[in-house]
C-alpha atoms as a PDB file:
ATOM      1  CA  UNK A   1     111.861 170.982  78.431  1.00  0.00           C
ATOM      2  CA  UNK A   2     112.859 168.213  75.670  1.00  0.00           C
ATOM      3  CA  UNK A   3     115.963 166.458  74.237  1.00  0.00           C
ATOM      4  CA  UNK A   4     116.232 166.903  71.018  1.00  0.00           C
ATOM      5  CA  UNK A   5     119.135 165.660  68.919  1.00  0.00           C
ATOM      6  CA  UNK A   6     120.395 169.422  68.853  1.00  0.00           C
ATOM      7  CA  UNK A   7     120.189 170.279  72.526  1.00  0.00           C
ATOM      8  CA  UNK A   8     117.367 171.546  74.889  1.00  0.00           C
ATOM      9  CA  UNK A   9     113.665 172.212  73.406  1.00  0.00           C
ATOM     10  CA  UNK A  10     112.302 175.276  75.458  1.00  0.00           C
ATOM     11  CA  UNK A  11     108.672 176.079  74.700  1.00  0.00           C
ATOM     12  CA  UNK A  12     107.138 179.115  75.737  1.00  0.00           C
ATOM     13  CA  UNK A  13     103.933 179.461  75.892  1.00  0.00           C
ATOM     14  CA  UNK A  14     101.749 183.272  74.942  1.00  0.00           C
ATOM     15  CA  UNK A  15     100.877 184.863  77.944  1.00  0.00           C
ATOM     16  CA  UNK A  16      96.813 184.289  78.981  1.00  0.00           C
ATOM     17  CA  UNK A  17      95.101 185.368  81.943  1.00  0.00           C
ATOM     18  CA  UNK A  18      94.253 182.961  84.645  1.00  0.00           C
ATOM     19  CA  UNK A  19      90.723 181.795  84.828  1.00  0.00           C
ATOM     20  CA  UNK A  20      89.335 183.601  81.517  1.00  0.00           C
ATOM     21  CA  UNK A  21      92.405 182.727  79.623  1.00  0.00           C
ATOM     22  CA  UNK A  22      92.303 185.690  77.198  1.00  0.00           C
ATOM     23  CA  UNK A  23      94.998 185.664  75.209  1.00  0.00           C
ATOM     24  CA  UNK A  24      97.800 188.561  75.290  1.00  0.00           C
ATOM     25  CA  UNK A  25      98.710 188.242  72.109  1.00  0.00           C
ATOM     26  CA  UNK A  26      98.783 191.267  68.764  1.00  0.00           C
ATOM     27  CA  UNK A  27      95.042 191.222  68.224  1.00  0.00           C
ATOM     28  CA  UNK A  28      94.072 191.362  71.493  1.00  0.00           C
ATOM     29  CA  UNK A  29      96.306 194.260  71.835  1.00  0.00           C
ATOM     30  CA  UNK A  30      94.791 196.114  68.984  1.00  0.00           C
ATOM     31  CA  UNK A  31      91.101 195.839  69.944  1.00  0.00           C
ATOM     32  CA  UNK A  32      90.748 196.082  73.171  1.00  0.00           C
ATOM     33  CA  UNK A  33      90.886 199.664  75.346  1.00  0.00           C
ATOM     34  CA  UNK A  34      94.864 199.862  76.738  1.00  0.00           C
ATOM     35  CA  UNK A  35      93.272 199.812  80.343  1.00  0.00           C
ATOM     36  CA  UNK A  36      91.814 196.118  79.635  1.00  0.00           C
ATOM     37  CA  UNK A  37      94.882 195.127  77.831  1.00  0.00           C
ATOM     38  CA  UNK A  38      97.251 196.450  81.245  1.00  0.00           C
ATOM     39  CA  UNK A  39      94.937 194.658  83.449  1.00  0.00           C
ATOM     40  CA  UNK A  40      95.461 191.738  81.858  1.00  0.00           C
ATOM     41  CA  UNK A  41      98.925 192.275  81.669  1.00  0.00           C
ATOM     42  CA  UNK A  42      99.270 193.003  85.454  1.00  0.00           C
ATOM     43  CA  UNK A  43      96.853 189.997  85.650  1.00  0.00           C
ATOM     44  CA  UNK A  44      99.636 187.863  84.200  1.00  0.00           C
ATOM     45  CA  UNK A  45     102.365 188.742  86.020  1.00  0.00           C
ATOM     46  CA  UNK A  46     101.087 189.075  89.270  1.00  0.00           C
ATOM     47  CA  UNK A  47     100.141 185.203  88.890  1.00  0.00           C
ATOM     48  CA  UNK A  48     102.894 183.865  86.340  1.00  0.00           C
ATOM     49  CA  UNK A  49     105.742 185.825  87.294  1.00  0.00           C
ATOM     50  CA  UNK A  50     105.807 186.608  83.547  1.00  0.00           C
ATOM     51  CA  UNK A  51     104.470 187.830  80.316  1.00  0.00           C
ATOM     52  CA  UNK A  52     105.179 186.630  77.094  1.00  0.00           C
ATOM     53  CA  UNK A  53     102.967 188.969  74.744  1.00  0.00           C
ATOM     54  CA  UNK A  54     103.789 187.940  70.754  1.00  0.00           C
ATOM     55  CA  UNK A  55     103.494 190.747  67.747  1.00  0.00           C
ATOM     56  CA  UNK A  56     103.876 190.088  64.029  1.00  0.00           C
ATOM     57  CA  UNK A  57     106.802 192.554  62.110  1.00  0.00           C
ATOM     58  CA  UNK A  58     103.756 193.224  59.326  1.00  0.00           C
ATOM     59  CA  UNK A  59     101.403 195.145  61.983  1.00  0.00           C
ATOM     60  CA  UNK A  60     103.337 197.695  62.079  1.00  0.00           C
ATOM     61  CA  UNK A  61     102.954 198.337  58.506  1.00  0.00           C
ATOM     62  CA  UNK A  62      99.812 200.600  57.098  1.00  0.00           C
ATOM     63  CA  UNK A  63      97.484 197.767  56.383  1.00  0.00           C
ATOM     64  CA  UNK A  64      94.506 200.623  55.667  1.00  0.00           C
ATOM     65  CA  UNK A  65      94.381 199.562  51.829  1.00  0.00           C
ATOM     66  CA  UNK A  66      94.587 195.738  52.702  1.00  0.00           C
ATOM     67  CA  UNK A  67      91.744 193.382  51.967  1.00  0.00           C
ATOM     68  CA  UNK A  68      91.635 192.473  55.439  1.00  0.00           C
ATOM     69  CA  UNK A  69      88.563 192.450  58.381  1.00  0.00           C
ATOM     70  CA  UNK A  70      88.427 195.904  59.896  1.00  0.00           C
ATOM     71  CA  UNK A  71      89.660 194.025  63.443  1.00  0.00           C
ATOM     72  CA  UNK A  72      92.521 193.221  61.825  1.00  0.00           C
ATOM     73  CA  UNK A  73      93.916 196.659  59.885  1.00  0.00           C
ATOM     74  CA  UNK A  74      92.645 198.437  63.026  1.00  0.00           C
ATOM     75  CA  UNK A  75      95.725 200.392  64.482  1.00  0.00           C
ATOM     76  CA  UNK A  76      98.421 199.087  62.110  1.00  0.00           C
ATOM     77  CA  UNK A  77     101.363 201.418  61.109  1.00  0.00           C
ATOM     78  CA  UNK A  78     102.414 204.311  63.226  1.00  0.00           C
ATOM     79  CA  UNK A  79      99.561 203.744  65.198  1.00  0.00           C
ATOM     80  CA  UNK A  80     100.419 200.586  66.506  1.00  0.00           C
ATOM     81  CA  UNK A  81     103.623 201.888  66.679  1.00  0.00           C
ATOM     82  CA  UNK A  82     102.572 204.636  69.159  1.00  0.00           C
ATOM     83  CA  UNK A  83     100.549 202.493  71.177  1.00  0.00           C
ATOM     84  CA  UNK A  84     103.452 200.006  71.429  1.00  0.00           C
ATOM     85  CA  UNK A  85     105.907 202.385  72.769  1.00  0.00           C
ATOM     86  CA  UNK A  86     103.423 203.984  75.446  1.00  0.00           C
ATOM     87  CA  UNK A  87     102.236 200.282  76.449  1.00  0.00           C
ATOM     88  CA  UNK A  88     106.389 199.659  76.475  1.00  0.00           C
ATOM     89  CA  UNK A  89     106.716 202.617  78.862  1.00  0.00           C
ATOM     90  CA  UNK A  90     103.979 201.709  80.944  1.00  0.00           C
ATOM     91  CA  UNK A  91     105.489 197.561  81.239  1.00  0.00           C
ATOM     92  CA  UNK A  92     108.968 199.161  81.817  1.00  0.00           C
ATOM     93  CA  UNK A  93     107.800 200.666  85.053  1.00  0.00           C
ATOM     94  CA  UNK A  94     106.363 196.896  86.752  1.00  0.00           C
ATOM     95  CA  UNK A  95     108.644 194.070  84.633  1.00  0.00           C
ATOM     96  CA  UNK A  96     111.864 193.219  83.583  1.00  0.00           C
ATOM     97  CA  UNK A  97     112.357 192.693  79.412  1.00  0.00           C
ATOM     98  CA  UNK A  98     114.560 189.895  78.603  1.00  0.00           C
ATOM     99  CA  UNK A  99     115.035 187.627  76.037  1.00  0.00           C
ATOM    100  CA  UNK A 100     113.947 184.198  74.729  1.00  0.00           C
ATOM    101  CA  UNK A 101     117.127 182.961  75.721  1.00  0.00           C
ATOM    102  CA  UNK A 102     117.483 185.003  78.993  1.00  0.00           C
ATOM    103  CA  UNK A 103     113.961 183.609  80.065  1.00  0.00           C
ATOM    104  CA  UNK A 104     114.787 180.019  79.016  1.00  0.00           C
ATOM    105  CA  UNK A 105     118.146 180.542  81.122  1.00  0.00           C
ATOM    106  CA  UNK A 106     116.795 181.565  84.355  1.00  0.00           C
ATOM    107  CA  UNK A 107     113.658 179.045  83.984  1.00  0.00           C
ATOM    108  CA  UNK A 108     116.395 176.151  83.939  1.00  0.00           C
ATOM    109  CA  UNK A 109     118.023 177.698  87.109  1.00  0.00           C
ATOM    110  CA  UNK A 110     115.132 178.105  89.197  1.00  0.00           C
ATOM    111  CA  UNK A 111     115.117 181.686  89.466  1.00  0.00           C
ATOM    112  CA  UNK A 112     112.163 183.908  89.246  1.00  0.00           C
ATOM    113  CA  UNK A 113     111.546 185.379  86.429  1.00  0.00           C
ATOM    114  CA  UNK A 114     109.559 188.245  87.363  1.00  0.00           C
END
């Protein structure tokens, strides 16, 4: 953590797997099989104590028609929106959610954040 002239700077990192270091992050989470993409995740928590996984508002938008690469569109809209809420279920059954703040909170106290 940092000083800054407005208080404490708190950066959290995106989650990546030890060793390999793949990224958990929106892409990864639209290309790869959900059984990769929950390893990883388990991967992550069972050796950070954490998982910070990041998503952008847009992907869950219909990006069919966009001029974008095909690994990009790829499960945007209700699709992605699906696959968030099983992947949501699943991650509600082995983590706790919190917040930004909540994490930055319980960093600064020590306690595990698991």
């Amino acid at each position: 953590m940092a000083q800054t002239p407005r208080g404490r700077l708190v950066q959290i990192p995106a989650s990546a797997t030890p060793l390999v270091r793949l990224p958990l992050f929106w892409l990864a989470f639209k290309n790869f099989p959900m059984p990769v993409y929950q390893a990883a995740s388990r991967w992550c928590l069972a050796s950070d104590g954490a998982l910070n996984a990041y998503f952008h508002p847009w992907e869950f938008t219909d990006l069919s028609a966009q001029p974008l690469p095909r690994f990009v569109k790829r499960l945007s809209g209700e699709a992605l929106a699906s696959r968030m809420r099983a992947y949501l279920g699943w991650l509600g059954r082995r983590a706790h959610f919190a917040t930004y703040a909540e994490y930055a909170r319980r960093t600064a106290e020590g306690a595990h954040t698991g």
